[in-house]
PDB file of N, CA and C in Angstrom:
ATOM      1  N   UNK A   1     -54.001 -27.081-116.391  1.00  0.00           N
ATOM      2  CA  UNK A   1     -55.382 -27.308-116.787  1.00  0.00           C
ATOM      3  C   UNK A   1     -55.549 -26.880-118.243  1.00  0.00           C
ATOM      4  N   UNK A   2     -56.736 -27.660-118.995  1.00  0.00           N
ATOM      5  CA  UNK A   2     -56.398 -27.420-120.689  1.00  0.00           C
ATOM      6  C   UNK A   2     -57.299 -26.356-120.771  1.00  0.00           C
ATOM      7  N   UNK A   3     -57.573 -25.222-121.775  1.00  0.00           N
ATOM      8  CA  UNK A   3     -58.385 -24.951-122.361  1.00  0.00           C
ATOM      9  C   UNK A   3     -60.023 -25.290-122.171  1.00  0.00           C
ATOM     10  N   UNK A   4     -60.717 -24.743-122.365  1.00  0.00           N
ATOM     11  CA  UNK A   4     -62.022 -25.211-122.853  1.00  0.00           C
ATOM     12  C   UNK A   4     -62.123 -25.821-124.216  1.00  0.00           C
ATOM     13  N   UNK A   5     -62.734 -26.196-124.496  1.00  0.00           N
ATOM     14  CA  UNK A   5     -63.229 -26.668-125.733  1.00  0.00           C
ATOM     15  C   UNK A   5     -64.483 -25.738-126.517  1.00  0.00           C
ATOM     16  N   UNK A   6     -64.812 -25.198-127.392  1.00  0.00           N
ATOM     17  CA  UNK A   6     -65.512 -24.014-128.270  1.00  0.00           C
ATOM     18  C   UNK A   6     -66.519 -25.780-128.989  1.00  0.00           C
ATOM     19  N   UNK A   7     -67.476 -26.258-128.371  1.00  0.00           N
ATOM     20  CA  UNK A   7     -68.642 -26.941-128.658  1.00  0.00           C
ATOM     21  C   UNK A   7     -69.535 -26.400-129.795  1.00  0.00           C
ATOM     22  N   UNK A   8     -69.797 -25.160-129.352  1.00  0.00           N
ATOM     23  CA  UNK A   8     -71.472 -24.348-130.047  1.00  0.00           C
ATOM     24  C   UNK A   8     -71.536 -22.927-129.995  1.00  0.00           C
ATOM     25  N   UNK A   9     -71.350 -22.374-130.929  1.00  0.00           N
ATOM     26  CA  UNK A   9     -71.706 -21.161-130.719  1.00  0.00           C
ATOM     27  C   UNK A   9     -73.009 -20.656-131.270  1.00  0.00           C
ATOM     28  N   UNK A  10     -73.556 -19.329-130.840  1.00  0.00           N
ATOM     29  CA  UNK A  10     -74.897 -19.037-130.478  1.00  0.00           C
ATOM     30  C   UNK A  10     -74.996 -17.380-129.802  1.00  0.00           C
ATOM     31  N   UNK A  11     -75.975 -17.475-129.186  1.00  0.00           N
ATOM     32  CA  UNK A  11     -76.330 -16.315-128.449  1.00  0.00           C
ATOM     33  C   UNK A  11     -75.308 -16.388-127.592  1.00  0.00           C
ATOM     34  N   UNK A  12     -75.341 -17.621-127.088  1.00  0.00           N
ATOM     35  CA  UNK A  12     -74.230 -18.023-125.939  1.00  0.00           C
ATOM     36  C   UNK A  12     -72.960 -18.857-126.550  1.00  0.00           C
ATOM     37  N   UNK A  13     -72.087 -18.603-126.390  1.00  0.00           N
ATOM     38  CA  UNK A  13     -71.400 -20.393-126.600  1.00  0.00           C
ATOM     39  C   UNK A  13     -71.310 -21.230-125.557  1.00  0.00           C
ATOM     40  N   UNK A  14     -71.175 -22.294-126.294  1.00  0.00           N
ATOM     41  CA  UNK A  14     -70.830 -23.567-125.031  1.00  0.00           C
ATOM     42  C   UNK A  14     -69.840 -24.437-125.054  1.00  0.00           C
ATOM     43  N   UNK A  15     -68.995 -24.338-123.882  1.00  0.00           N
ATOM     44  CA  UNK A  15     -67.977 -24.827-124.494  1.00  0.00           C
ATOM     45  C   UNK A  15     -67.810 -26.082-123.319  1.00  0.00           C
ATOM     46  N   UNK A  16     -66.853 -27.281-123.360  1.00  0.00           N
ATOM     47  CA  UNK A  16     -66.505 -28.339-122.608  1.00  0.00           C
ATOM     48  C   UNK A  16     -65.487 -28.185-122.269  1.00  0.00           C
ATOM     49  N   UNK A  17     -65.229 -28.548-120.571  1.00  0.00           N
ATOM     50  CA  UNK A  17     -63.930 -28.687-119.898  1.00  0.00           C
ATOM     51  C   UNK A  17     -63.490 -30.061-120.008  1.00  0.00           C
ATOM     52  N   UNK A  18     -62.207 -30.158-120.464  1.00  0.00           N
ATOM     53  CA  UNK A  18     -61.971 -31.203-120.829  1.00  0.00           C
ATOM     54  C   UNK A  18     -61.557 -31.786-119.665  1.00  0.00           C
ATOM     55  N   UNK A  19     -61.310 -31.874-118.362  1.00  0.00           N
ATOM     56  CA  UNK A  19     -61.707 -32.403-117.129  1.00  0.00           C
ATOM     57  C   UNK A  19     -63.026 -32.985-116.758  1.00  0.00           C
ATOM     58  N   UNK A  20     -63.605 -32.570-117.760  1.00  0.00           N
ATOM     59  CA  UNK A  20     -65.158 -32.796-117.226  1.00  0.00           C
ATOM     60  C   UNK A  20     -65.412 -33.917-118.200  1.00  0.00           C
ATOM     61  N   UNK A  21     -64.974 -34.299-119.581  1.00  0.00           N
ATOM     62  CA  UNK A  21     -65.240 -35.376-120.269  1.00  0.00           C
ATOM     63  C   UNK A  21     -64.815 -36.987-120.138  1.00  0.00           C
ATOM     64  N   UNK A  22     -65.154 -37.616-120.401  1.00  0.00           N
ATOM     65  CA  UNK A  22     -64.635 -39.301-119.693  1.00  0.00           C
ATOM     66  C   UNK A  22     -64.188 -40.080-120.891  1.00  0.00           C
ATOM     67  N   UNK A  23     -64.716 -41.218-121.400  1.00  0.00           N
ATOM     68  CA  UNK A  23     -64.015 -41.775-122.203  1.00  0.00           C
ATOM     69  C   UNK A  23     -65.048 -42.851-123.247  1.00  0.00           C
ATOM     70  N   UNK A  24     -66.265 -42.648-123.376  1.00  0.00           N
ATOM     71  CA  UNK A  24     -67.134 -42.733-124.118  1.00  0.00           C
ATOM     72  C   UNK A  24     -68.255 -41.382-124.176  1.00  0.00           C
ATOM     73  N   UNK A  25     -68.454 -41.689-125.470  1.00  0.00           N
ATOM     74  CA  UNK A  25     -69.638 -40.493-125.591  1.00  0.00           C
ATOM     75  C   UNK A  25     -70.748 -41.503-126.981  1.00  0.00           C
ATOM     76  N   UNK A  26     -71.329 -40.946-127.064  1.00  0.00           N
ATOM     77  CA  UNK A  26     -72.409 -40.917-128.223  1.00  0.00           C
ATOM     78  C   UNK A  26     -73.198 -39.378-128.942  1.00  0.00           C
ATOM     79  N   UNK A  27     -72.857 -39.912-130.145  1.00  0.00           N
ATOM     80  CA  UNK A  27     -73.671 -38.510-130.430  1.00  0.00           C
ATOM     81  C   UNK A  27     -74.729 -38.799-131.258  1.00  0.00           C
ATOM     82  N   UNK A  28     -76.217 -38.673-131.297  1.00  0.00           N
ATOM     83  CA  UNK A  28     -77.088 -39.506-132.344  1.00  0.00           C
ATOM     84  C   UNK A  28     -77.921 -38.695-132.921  1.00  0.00           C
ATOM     85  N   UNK A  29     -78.348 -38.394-133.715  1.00  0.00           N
ATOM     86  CA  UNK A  29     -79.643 -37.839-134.254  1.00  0.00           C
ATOM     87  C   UNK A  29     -79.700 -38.094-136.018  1.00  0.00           C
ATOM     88  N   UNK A  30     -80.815 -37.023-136.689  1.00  0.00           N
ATOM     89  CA  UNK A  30     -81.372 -37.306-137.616  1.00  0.00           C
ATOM     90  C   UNK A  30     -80.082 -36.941-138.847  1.00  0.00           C
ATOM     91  N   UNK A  31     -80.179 -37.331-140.139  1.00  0.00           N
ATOM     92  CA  UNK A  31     -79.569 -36.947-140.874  1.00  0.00           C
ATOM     93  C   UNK A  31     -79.398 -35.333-141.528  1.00  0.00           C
ATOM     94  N   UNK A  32     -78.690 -35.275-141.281  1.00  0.00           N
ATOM     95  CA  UNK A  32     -77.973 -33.433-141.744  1.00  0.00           C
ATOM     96  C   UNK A  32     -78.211 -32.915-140.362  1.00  0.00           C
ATOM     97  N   UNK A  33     -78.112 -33.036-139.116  1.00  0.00           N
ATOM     98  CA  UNK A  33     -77.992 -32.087-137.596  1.00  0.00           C
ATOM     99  C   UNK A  33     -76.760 -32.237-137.623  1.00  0.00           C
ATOM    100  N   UNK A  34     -75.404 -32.526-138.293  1.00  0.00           N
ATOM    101  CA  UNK A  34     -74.763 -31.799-137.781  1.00  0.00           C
ATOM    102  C   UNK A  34     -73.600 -32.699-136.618  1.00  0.00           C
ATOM    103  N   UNK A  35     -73.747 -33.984-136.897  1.00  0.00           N
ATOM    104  CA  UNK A  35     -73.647 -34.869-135.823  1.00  0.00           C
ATOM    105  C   UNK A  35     -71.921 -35.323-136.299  1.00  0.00           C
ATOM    106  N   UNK A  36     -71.612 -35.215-137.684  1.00  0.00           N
ATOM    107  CA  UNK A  36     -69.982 -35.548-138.001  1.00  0.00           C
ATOM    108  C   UNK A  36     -69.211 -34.482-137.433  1.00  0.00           C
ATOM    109  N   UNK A  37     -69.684 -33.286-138.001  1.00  0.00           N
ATOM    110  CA  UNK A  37     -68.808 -31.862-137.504  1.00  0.00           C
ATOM    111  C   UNK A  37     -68.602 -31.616-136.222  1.00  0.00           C
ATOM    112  N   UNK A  38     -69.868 -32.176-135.528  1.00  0.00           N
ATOM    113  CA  UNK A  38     -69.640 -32.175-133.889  1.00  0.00           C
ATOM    114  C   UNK A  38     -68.454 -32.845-133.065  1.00  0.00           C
ATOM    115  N   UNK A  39     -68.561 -34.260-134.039  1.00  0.00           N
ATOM    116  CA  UNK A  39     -67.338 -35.479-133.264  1.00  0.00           C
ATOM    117  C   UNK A  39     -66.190 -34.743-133.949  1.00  0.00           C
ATOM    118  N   UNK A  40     -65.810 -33.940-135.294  1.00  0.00           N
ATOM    119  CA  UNK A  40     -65.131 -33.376-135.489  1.00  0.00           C
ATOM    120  C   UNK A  40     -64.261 -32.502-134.481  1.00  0.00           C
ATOM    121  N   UNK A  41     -65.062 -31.319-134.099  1.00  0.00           N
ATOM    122  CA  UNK A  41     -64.692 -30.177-133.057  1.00  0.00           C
ATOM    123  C   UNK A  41     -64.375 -30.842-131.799  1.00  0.00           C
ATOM    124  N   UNK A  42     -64.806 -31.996-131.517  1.00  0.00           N
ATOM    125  CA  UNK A  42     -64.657 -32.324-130.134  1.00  0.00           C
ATOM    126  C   UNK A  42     -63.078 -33.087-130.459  1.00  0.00           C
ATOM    127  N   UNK A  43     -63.225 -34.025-131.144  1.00  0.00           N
ATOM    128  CA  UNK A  43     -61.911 -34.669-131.500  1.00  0.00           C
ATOM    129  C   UNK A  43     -60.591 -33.828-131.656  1.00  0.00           C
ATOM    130  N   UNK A  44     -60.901 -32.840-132.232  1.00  0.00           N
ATOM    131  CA  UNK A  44     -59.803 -32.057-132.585  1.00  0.00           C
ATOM    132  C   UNK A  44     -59.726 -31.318-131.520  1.00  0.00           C
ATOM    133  N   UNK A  45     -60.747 -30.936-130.658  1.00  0.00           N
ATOM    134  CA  UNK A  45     -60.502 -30.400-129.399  1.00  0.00           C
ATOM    135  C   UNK A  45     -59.479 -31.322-128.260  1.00  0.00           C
ATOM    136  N   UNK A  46     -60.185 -31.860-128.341  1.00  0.00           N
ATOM    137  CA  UNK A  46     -59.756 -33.326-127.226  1.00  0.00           C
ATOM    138  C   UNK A  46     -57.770 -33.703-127.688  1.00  0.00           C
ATOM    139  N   UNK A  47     -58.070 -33.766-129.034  1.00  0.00           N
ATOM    140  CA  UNK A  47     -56.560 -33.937-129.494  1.00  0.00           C
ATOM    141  C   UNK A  47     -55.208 -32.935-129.413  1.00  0.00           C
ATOM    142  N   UNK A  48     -55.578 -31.875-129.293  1.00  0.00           N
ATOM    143  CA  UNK A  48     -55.098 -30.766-128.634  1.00  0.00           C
ATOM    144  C   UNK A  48     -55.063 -31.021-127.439  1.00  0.00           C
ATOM    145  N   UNK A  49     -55.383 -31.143-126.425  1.00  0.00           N
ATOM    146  CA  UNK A  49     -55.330 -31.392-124.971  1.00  0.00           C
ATOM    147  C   UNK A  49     -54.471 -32.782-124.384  1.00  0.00           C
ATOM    148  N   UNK A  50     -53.965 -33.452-125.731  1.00  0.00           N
ATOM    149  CA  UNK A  50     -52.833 -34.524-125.840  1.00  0.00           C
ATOM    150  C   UNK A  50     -54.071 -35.949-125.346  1.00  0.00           C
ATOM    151  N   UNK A  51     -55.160 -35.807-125.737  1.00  0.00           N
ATOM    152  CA  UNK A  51     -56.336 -37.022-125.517  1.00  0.00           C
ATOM    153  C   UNK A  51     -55.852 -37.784-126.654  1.00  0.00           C
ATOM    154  N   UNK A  52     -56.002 -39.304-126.307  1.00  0.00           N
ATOM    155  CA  UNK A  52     -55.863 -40.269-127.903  1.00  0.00           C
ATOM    156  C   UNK A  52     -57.597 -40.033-127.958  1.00  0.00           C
ATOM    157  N   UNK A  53     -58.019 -39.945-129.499  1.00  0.00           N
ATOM    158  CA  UNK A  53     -59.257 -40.249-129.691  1.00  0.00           C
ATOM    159  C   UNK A  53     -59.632 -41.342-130.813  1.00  0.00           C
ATOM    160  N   UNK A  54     -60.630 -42.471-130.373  1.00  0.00           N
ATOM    161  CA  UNK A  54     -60.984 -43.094-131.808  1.00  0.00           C
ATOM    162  C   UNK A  54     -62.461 -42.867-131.894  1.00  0.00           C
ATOM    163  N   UNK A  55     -62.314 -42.504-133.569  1.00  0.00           N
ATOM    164  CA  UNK A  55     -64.009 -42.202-133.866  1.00  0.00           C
ATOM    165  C   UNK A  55     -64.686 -43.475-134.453  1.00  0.00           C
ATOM    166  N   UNK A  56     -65.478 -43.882-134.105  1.00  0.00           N
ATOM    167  CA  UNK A  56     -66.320 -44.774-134.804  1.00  0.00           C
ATOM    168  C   UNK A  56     -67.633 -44.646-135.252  1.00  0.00           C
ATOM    169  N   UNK A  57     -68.054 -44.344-136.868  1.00  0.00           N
ATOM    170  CA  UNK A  57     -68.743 -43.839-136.748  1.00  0.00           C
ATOM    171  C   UNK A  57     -69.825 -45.418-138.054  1.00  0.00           C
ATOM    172  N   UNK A  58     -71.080 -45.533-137.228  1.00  0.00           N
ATOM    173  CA  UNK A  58     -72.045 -46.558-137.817  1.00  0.00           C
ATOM    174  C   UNK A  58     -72.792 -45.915-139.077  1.00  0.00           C
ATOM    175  N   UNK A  59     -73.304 -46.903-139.782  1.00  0.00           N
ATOM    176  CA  UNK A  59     -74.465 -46.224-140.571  1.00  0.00           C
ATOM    177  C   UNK A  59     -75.092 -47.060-140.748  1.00  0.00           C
ATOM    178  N   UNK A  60     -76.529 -46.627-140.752  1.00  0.00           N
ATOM    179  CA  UNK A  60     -77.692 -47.947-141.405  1.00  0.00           C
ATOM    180  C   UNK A  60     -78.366 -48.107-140.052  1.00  0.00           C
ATOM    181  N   UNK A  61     -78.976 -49.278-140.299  1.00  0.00           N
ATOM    182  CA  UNK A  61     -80.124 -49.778-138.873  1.00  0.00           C
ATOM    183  C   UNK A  61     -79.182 -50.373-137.848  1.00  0.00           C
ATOM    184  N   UNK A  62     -80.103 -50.559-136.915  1.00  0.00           N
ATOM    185  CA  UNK A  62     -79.119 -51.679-136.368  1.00  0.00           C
ATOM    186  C   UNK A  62     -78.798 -53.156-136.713  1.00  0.00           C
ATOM    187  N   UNK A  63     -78.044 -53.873-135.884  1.00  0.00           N
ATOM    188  CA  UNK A  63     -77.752 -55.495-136.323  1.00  0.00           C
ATOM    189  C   UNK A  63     -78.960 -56.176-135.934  1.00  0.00           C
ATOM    190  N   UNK A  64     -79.951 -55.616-135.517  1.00  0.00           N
ATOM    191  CA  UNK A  64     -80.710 -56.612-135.065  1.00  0.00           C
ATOM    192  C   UNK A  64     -81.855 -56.550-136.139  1.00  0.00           C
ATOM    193  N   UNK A  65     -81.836 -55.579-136.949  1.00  0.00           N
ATOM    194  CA  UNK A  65     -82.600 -55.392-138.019  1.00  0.00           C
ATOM    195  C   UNK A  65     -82.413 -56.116-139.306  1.00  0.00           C
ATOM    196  N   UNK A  66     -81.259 -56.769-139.229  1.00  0.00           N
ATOM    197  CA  UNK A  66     -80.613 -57.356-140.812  1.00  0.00           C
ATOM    198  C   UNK A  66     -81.089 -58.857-140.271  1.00  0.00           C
ATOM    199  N   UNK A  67     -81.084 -59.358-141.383  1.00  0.00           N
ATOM    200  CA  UNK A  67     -81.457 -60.829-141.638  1.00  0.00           C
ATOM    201  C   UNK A  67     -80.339 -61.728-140.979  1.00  0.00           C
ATOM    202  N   UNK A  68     -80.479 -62.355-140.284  1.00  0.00           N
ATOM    203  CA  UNK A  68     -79.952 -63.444-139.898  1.00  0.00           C
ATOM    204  C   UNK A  68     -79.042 -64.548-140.546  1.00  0.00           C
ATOM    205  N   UNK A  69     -78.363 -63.973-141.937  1.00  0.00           N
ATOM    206  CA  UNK A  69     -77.851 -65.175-142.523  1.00  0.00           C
ATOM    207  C   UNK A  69     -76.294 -64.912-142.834  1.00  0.00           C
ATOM    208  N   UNK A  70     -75.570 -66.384-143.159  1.00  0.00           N
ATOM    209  CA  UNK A  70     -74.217 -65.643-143.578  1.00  0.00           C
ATOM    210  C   UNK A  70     -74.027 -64.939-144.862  1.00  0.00           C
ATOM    211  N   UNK A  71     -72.967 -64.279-144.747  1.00  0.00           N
ATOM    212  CA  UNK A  71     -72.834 -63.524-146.053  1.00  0.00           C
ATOM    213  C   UNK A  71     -73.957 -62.726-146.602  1.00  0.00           C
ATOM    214  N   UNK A  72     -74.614 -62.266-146.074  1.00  0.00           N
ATOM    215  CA  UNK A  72     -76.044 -61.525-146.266  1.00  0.00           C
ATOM    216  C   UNK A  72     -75.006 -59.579-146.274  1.00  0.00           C
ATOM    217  N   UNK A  73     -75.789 -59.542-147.467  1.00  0.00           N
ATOM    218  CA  UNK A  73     -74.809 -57.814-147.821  1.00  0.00           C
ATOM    219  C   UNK A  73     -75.520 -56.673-148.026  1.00  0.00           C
ATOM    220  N   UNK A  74     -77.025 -56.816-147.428  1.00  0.00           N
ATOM    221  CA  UNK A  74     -78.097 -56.156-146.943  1.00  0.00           C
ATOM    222  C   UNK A  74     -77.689 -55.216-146.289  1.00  0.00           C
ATOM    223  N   UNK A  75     -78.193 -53.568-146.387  1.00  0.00           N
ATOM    224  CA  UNK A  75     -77.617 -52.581-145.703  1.00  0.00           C
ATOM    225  C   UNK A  75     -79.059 -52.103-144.308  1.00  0.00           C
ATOM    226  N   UNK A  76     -79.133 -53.157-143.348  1.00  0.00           N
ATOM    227  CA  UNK A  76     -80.488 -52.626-142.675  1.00  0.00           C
ATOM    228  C   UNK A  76     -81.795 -52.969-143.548  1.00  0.00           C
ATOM    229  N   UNK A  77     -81.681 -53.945-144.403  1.00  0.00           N
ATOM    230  CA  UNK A  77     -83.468 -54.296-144.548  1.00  0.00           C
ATOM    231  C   UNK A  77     -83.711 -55.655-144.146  1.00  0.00           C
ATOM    232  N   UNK A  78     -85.145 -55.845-143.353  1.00  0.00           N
ATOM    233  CA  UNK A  78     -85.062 -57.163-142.358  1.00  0.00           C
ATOM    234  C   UNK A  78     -85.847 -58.314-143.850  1.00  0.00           C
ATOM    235  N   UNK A  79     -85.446 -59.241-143.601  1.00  0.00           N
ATOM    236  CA  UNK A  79     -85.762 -60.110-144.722  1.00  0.00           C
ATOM    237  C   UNK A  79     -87.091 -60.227-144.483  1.00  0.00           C
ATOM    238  N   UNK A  80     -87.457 -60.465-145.685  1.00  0.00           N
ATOM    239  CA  UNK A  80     -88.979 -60.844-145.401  1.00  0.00           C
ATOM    240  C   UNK A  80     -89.814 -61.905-146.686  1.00  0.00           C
ATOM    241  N   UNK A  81     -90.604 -62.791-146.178  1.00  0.00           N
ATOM    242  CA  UNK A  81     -90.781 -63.868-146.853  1.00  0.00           C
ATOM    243  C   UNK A  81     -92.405 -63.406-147.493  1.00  0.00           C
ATOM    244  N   UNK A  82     -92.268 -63.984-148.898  1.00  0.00           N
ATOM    245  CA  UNK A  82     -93.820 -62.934-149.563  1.00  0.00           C
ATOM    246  C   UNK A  82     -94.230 -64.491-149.997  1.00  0.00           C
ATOM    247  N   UNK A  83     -95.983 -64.506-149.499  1.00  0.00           N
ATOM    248  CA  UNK A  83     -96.445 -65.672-149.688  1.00  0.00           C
ATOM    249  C   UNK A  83     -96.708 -65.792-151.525  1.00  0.00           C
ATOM    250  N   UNK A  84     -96.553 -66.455-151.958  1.00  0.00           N
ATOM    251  CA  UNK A  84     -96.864 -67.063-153.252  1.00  0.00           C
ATOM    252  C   UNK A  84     -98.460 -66.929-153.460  1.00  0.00           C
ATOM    253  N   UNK A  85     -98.431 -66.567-154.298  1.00  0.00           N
ATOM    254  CA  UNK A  85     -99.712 -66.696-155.045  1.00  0.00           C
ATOM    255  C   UNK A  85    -100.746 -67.610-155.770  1.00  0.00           C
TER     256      UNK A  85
END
């Protein structure tokens, strides 16, 4: 059986059994919480325990937010048409 995994430390720490993890996760929140260093510790946790891990990590809005066209190199702003004057 592996190790725990050292997640969070605190008053308490918290740590993950790596028996207990599966094979997708998500991690989401606001900018600067902390959310790279997390997939960090876990990855490197997980990779120690002989886990393959791939990180994929998004940025920007979603796809459903970008304009609809080809070759469009818009990072997340939805097009928008301005009436003439």
């Amino acid at each position: 059986m592996s190790d725990p995994i050292l997640i969070a430390k605190g008053e308490t720490d918290i740590f993950l059994l790596p028996q207990m993890a599966n094979r997708h996760g998500l991690v989401a929140g606001a900018t600067g919480t902390g959310k790279t260093v997390s997939l960090q510790v876990l990855a490197e946790g997980l990779s120690h325990t002989g886990v393959s891990v791939l990180h994929d990590r998004r940025q920007g809005r979603p796809l459903r937010d970008q304009p609809a066209r080809p070759g469009n190199k818009s990072q997340g702003h939805r097009a928008r048409s301005t009436p003439q004057a």
